[in-house]
Protein backbone atom coordinates (compact mmCIF):
# COMPACT_ATOMS: atom_id res chain seq x y z
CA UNK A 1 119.64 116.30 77.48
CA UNK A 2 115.93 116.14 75.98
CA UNK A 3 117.27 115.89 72.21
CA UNK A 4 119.93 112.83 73.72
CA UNK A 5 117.20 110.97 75.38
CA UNK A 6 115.10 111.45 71.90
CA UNK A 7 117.91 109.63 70.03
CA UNK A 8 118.93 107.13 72.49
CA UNK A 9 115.08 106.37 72.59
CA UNK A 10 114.70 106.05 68.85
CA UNK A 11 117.75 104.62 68.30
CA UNK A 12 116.74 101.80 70.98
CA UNK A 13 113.84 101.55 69.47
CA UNK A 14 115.17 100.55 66.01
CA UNK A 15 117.82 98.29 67.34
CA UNK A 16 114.70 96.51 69.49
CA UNK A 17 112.61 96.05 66.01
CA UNK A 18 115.74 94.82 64.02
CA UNK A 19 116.50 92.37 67.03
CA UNK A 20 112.72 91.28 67.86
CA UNK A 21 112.14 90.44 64.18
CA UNK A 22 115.08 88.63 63.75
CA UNK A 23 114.39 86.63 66.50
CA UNK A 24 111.09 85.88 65.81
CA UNK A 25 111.73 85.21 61.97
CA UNK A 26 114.25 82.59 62.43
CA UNK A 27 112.17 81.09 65.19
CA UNK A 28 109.56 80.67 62.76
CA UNK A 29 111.74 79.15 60.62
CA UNK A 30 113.45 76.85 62.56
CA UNK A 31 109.40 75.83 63.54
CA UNK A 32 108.76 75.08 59.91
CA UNK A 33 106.82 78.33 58.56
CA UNK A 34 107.13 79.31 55.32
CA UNK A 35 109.47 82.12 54.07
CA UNK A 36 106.22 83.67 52.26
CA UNK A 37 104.34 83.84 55.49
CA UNK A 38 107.48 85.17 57.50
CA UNK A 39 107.67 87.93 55.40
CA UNK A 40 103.96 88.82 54.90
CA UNK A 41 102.77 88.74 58.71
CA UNK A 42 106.21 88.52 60.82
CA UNK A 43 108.36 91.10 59.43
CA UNK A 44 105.90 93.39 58.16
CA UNK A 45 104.23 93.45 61.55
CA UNK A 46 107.66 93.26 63.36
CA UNK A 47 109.23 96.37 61.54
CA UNK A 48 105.73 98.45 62.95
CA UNK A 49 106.66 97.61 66.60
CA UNK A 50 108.13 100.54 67.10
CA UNK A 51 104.70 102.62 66.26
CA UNK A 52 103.10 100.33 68.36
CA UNK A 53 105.52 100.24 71.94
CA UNK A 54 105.22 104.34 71.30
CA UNK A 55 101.28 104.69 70.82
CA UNK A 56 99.97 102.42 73.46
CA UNK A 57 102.56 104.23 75.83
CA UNK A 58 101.94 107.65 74.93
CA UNK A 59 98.36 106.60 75.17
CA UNK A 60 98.44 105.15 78.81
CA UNK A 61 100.33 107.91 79.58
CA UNK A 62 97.67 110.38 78.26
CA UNK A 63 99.80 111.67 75.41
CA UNK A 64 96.34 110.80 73.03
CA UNK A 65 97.48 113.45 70.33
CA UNK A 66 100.88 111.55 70.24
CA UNK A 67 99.87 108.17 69.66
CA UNK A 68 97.19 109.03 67.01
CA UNK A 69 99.32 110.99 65.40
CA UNK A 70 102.13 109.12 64.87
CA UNK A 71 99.74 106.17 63.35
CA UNK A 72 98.58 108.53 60.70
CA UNK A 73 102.21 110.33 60.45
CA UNK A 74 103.98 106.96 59.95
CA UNK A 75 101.18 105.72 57.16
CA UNK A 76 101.50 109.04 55.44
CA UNK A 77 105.41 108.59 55.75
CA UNK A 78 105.62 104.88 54.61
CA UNK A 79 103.38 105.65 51.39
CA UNK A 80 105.24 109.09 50.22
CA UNK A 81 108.23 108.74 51.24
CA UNK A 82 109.49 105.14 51.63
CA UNK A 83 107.86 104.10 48.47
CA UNK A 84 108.81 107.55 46.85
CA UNK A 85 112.61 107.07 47.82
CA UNK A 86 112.41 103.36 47.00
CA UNK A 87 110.59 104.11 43.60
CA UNK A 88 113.01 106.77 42.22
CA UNK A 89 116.19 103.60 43.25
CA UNK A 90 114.59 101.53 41.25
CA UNK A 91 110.47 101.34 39.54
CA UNK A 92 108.89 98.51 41.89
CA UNK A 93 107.10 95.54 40.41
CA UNK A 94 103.79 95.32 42.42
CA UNK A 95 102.77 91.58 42.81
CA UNK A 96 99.16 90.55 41.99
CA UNK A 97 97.80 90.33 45.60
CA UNK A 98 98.77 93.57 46.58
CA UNK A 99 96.85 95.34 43.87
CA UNK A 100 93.75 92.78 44.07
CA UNK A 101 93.62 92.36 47.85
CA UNK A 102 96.05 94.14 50.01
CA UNK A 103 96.01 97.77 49.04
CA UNK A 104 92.17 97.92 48.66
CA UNK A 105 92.02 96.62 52.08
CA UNK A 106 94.30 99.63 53.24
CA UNK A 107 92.15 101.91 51.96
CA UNK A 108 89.10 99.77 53.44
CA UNK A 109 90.82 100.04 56.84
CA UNK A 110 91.84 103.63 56.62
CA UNK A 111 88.55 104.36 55.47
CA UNK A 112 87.01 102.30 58.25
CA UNK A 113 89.70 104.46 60.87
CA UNK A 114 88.01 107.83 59.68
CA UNK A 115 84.07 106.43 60.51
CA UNK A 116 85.25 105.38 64.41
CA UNK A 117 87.04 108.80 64.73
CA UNK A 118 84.03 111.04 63.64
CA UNK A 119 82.41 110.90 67.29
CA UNK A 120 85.97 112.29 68.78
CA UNK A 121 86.81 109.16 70.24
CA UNK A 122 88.62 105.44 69.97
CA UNK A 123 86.80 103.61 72.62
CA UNK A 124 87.83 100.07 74.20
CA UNK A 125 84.96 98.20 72.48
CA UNK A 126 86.25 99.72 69.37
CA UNK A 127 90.39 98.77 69.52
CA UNK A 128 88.53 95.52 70.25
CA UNK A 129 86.69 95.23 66.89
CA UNK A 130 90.16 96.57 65.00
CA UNK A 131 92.13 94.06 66.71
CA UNK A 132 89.45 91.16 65.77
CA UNK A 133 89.93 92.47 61.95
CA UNK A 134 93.77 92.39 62.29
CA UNK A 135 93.31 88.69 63.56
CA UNK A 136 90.74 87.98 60.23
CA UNK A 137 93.56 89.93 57.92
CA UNK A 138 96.31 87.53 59.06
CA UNK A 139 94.04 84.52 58.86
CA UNK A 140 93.20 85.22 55.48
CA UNK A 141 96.72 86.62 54.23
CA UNK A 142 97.74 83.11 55.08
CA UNK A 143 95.43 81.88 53.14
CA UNK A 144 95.94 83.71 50.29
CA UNK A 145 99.96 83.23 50.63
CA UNK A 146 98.96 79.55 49.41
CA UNK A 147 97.88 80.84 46.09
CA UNK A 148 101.19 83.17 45.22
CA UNK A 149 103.31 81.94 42.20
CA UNK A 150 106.85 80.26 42.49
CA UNK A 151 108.72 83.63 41.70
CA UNK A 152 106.99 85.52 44.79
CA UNK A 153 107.60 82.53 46.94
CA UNK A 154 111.27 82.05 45.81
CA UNK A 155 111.71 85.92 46.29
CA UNK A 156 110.63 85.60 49.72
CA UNK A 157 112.40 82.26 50.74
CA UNK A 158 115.84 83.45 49.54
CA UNK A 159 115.37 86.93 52.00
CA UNK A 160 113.77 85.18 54.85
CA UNK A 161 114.86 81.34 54.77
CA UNK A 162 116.78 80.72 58.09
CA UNK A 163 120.75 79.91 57.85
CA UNK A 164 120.32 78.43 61.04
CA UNK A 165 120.39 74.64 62.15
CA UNK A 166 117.66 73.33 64.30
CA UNK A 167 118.36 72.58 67.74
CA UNK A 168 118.70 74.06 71.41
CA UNK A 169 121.22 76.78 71.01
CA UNK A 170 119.33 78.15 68.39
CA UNK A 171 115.90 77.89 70.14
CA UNK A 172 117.57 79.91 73.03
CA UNK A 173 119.48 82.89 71.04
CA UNK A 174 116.69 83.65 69.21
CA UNK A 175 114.31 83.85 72.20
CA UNK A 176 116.42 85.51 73.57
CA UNK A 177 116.44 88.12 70.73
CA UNK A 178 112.86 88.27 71.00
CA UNK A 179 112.63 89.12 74.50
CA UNK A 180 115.77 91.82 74.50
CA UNK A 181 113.70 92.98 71.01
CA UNK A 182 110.47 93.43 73.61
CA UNK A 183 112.55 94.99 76.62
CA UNK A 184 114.11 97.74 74.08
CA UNK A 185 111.32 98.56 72.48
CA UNK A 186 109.11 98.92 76.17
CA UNK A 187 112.32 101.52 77.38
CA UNK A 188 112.87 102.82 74.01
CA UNK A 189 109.36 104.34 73.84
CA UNK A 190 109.03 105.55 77.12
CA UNK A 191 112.03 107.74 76.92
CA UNK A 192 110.76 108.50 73.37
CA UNK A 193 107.57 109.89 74.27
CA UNK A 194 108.69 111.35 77.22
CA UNK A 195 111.24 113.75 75.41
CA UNK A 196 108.68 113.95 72.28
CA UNK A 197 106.41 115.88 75.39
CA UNK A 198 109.28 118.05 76.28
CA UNK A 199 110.30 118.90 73.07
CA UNK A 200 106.68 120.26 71.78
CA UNK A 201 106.23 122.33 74.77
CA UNK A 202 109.57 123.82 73.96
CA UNK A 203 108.73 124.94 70.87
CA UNK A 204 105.29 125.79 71.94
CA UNK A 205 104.01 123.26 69.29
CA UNK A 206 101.61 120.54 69.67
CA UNK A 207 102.09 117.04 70.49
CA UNK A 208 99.92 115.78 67.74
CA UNK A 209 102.28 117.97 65.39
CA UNK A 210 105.00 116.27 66.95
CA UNK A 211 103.76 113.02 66.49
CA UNK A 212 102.69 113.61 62.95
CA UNK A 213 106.45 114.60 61.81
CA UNK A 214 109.59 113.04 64.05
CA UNK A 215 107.82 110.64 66.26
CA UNK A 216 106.16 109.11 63.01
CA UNK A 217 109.50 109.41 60.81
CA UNK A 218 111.33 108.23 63.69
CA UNK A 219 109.14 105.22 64.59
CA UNK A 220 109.09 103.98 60.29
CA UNK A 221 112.93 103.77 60.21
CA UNK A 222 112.66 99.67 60.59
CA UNK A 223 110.21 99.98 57.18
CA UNK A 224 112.63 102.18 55.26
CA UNK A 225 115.59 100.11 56.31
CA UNK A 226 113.35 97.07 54.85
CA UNK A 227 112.27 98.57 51.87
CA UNK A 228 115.44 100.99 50.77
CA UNK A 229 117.40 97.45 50.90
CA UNK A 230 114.87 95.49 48.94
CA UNK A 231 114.79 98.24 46.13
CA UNK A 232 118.49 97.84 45.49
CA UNK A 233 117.84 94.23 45.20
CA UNK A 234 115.60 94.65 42.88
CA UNK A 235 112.72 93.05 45.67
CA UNK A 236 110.05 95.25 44.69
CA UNK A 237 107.31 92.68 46.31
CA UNK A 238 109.18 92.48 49.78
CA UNK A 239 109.22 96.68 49.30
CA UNK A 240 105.61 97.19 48.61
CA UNK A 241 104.63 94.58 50.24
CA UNK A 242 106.32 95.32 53.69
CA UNK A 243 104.62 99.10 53.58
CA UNK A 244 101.40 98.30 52.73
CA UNK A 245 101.61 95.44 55.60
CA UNK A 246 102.46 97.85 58.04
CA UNK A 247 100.15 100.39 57.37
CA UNK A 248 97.14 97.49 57.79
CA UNK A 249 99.11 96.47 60.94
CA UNK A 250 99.51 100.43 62.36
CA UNK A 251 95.21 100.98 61.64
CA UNK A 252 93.98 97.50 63.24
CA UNK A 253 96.85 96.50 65.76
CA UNK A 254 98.26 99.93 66.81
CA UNK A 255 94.90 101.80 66.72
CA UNK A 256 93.52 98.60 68.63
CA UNK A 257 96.00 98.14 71.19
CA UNK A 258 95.99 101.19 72.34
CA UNK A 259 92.48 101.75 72.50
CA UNK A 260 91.76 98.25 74.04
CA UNK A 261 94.54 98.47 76.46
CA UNK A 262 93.76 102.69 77.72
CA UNK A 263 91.39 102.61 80.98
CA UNK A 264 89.52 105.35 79.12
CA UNK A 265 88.84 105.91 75.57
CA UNK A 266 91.45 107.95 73.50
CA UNK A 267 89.99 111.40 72.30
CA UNK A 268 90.99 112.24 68.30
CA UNK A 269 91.40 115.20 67.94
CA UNK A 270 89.16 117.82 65.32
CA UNK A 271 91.86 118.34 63.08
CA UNK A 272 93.02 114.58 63.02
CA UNK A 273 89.64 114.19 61.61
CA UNK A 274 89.31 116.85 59.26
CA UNK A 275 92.66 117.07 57.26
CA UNK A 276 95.10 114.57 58.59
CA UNK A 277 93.02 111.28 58.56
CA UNK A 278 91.28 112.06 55.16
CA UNK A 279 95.39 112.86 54.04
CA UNK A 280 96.40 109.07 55.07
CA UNK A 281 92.77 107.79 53.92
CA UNK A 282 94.36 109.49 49.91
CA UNK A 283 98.32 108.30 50.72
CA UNK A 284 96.19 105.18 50.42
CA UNK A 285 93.62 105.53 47.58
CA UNK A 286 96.43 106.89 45.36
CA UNK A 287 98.07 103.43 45.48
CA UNK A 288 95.21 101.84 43.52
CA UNK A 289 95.81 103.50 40.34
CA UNK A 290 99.50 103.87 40.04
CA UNK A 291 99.82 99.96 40.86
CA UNK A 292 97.63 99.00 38.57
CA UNK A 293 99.42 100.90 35.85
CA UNK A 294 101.87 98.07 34.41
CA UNK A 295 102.08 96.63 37.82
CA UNK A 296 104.46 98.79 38.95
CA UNK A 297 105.59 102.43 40.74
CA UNK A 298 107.93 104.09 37.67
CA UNK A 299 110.52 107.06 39.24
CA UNK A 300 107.43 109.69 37.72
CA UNK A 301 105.18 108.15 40.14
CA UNK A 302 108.18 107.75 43.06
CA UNK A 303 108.58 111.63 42.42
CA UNK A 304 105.05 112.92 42.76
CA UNK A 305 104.93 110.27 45.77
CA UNK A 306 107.77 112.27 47.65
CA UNK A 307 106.13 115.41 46.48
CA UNK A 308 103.36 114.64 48.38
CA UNK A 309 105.48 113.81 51.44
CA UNK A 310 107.89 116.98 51.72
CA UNK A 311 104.41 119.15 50.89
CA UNK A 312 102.30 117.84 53.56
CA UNK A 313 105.42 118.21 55.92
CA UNK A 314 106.19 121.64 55.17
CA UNK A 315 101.95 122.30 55.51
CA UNK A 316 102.36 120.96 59.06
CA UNK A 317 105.48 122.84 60.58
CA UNK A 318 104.05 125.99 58.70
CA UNK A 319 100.88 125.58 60.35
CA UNK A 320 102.19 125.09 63.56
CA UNK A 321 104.47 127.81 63.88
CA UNK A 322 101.53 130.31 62.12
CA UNK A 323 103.72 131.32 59.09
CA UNK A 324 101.63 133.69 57.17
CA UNK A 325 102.70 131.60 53.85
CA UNK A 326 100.75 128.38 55.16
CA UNK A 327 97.84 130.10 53.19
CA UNK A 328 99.63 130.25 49.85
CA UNK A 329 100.81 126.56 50.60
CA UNK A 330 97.27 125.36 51.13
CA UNK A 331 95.96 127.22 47.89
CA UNK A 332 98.69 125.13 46.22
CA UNK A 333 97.65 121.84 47.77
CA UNK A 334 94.21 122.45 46.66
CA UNK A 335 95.41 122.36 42.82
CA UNK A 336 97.95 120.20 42.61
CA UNK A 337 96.84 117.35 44.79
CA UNK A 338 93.57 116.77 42.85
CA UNK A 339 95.36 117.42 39.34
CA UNK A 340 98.23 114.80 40.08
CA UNK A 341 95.19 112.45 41.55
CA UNK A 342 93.44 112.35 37.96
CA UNK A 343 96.70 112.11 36.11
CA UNK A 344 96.83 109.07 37.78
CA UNK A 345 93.84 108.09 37.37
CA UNK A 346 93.34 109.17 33.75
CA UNK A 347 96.52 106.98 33.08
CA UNK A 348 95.21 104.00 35.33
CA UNK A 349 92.22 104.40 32.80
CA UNK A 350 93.67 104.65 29.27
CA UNK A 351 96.07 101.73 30.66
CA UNK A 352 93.13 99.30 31.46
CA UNK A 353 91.38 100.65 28.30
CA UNK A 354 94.32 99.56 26.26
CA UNK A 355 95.06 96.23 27.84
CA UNK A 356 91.58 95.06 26.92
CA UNK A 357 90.97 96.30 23.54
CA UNK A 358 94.17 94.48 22.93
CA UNK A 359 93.05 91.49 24.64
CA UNK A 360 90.07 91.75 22.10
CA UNK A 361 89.48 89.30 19.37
């Protein structure tokens, strides 16, 4: 009965993220928003609902480990595995903004997650400050949208532009869709969490390993549904784009929700800040120099991303369970995370070194 209310939770929660952002999307285009800023704020937000319905409730409900951890869990998972898997369909072209502006400010933010966590605790007067930064990030992607070139902006408007005529019928369906969206994803959580709990005291595991690994996986379906389907279009922007949205949206609006909203503050706990914060803090750094490489994430790079994922994974249910072989994995780790780092960055390097002695008179 636990494992059925786990899927009829997550799979509530999907449908309410698919619905709410479809509602909300063709709202804003029936209101006269562009399909650029749909896709950058609405949709990338939208498909991170999920993350957010099940952190602040785990976190009102005093399930702290759960909520932190699937924030982390989910940013690991949308960086090694949905743009691993959507890398190895097809290389992604990464558009200028997300290399100049976006995925610097993911690590900024990650790296900004990992100084309010060293005292142990998210406080209320800190999810206040991370929500005020979300608020400044969407202000000034807007303003940034205005500067993207026609390909990026016809990309986006033939995904996001609305079908729909204006008028009342239309007004009213998709409110409706927003508000069913909101309703599923408030139920959807609640009997997520509430079997997540279950389930790691059954198996005598913790709830922040829990959160880390299903809750996390489960809650970043809406992102790999996004960003699978805009690899086989060939949509690398929307694909990139759409993860490294989220994972902004999960630091500053999930972190900050659930902080702001908790009557107390949330404790973090020791390992979070040790190992699993510093391992989303690199799922981010590593973007910098394989985007910058070409402008794109090549199958090599989608494979090493995925790597990364089913490694860290395996780390965390081996650890959990005490396997004696967790030791031998963690020697590993030590060698060939930093080695396939500077291969990155060594090609980043001889890449940029290249492109200017050519661009030399």
């Amino acid at each position: 009965m636990t494992y059925l209310l786990f899927i009829v939770g997550l799979i509530t929660l999907i449908i309410g993220a698919e619905i709410l952002v479809r509602g909300a999307s063709r709202l804003a285009a029936i209101f006269g928003v562009s399909p650029l800023v749909i896709g950058l704020t609405i949709v990338a937000f939208g498909t991170s609902s999920p993350e957010l319905a099940v952190s602040v409730q785990s976190a009102l409900a005093g399930q702290a480990d759960i909520s932190i951890g699937n924030v982390i869990g989910s940013n690991v998972f949308n960086i090694f595995f949905i743009l691993g898997i959507a890398a190895l369909i097809r290389p992604i072209k990464i558009a200028e903004q997300l290399i100049k502006l976006d995925s610097p400010i993911m690590v900024g933010v990650s790296i900004f997650a990992l100084v309010l966590a060293l005292d142990g605790w998210l406080s209320r007067l800190e999810g206040i400050i991370l929500i005020s930064l979300l608020i400044a990030y969407i202000v000034f992607t807007l303003w940034a949208s205005k500067k993207e070139g026609q390909g990026i902006q016809d990309e986006y408007a033939e995904e996001y532009t609305s079908k729909e005529t204006k008028g009342w019928k239309s007004l009213a369906k998709n409110s409706f869709f927003v508000v069913a969206g909101l309703a599923m994803l408030y139920y959807g959580s609640n009997w997520l969490v509430e079997a997540a709990v279950i389930i790691a005291r059954t198996f005598g595991v913790s709830e922040l390993v829990i959160g880390l690994t299903i809750v996390a996986a489960g809650t970043s379906m809406p992102e790999v549904a996004t960003s699978v389907v805009a690899a086989f279009k060939g949509e690398g922007d929307i694909s990139a784009g759409n993860v490294i949205g989220s994972n902004i949206f999960n630091i500053l609006g999930v972190f900050g929700v659930a902080a702001a909203t908790t009557p107390e503050s949330i404790p973090v706990a020791a390992h979070v800040v040790t190992f699993d914060l510093p391992i989303a803090i690199f799922a981010a750094v590593v973007t910098l120099p394989v985007f910058v490489v070409d402008n794109y994430i090549s199958r090599f790079d989608g494979l090493i991303f995925f790597s990364y994922f089913v490694f860290y994974n395996l780390y965390i249910v081996l650890r959990a369970v005490n396997n004696p072989s967790v030791s031998i994995l963690e020697t590993f780790l030590m060698a060939y995370i930093p080695l396939t780092f500077f291969f990155f960055i060594a090609v980043a390097a001889r890449y940029l070194w290249q492109r200017r002695k050519n661009a030399s008179p």
